[in-house]
Protein backbone atom coordinates (compact mmCIF):
# COMPACT_ATOMS: atom_id res chain seq x y z
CA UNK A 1 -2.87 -20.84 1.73
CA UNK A 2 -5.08 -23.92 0.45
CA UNK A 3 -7.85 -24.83 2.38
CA UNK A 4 -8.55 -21.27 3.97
CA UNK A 5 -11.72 -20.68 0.85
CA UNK A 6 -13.97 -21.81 4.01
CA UNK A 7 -13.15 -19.65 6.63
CA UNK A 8 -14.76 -16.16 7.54
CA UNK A 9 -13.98 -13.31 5.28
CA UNK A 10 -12.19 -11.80 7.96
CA UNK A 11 -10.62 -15.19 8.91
CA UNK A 12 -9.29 -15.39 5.37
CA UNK A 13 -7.69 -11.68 5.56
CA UNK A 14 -5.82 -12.47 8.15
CA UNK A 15 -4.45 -15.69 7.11
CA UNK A 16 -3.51 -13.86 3.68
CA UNK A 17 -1.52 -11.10 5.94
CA UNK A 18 0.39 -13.27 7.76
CA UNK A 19 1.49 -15.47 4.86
CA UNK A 20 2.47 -12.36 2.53
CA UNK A 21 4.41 -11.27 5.64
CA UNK A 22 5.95 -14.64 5.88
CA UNK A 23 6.57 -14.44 2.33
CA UNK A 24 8.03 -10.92 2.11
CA UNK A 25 10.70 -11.77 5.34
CA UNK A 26 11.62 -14.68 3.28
CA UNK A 27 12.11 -13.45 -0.22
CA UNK A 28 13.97 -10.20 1.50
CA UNK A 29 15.55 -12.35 3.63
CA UNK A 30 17.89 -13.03 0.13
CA UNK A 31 19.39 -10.10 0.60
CA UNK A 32 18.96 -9.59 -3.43
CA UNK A 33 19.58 -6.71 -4.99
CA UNK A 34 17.17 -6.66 -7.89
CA UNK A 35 14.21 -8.01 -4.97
CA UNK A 36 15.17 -4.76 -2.94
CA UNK A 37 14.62 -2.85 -6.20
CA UNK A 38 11.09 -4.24 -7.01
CA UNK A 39 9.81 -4.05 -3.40
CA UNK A 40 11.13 -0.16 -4.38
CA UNK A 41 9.21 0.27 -7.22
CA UNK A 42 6.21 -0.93 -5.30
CA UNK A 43 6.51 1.60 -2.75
CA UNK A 44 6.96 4.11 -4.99
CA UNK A 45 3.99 3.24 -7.02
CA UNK A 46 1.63 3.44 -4.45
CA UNK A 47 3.35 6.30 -2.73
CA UNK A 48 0.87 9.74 -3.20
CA UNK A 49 1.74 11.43 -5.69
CA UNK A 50 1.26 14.94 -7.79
CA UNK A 51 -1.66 13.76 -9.48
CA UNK A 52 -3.24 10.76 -7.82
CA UNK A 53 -3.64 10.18 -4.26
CA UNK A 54 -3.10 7.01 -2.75
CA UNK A 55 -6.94 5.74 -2.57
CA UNK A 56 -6.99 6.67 -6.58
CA UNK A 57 -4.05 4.33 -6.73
CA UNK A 58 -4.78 1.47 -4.40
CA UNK A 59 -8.71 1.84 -6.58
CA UNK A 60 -6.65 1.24 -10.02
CA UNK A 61 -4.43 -1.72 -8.53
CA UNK A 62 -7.84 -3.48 -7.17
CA UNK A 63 -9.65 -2.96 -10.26
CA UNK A 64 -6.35 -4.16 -12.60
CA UNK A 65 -6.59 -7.38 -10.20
CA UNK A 66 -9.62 -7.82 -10.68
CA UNK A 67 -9.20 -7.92 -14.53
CA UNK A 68 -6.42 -9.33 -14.37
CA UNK A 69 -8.43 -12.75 -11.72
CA UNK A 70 -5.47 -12.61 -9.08
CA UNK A 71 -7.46 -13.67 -6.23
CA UNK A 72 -3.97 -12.60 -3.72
CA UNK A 73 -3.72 -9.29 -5.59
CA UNK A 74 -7.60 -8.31 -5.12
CA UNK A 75 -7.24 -9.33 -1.42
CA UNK A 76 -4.14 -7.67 -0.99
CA UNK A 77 -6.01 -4.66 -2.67
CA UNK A 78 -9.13 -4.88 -0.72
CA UNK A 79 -6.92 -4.62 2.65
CA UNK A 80 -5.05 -1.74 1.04
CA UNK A 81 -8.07 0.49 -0.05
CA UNK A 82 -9.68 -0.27 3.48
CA UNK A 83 -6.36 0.77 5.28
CA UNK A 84 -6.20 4.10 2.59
CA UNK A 85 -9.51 5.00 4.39
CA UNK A 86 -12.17 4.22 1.60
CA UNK A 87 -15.43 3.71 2.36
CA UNK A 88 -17.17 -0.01 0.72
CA UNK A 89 -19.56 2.68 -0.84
CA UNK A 90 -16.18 4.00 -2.56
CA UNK A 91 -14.84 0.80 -3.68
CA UNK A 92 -18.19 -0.70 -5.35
CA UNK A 93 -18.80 2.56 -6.88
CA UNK A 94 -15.24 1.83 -8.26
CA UNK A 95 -15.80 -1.79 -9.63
CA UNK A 96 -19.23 -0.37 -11.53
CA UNK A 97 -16.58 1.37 -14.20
């Protein structure tokens, strides 16, 4: 994904979907067992649950990659609190903790 820093913000999303879709066909492409087991647990992390919804969730992973400086995770996590309907209000009010 090098040289894509200079595009658009919206530019940049896009080009980060389409190469973690690329990436996901070819890792599952593998057909590996334990791969099919992590994309699982993924799935079922973010899933709603009992006690957290799925924007509570998708808040925590964008805040952990935050901490955690994984420029593809925040991005990913960005797209993903968007898609789970929060507002940018929502999300800043998040990163303030």
């Amino acid at each position: 994904m090098s040289g894509s820093d200079a595009a658009p913000p919206g530019q940049k999303a896009k080009a980060f979907a389409e190469y973690r879709q690329r990436m996901n066909e070819r890792i599952l492409a593998q057909d590996s067992q334990v791969v099919r087991r992590f994309f699982a647990l993924d799935r079922q992390t973010y899933a709603e649950g009992p006690h957290l919804n799925l924007q509570t969730k998708e808040l925590l992973g964008l805040v952990a990659s935050l901490v955690l400086r994984c420029d593809d995770c925040v991005s990913y996590h960005l797209a993903q609190c968007r898609q789970a309907g929060l507002s940018t209000e929502q999300i800043f009010e998040a990163l303030g903790v």
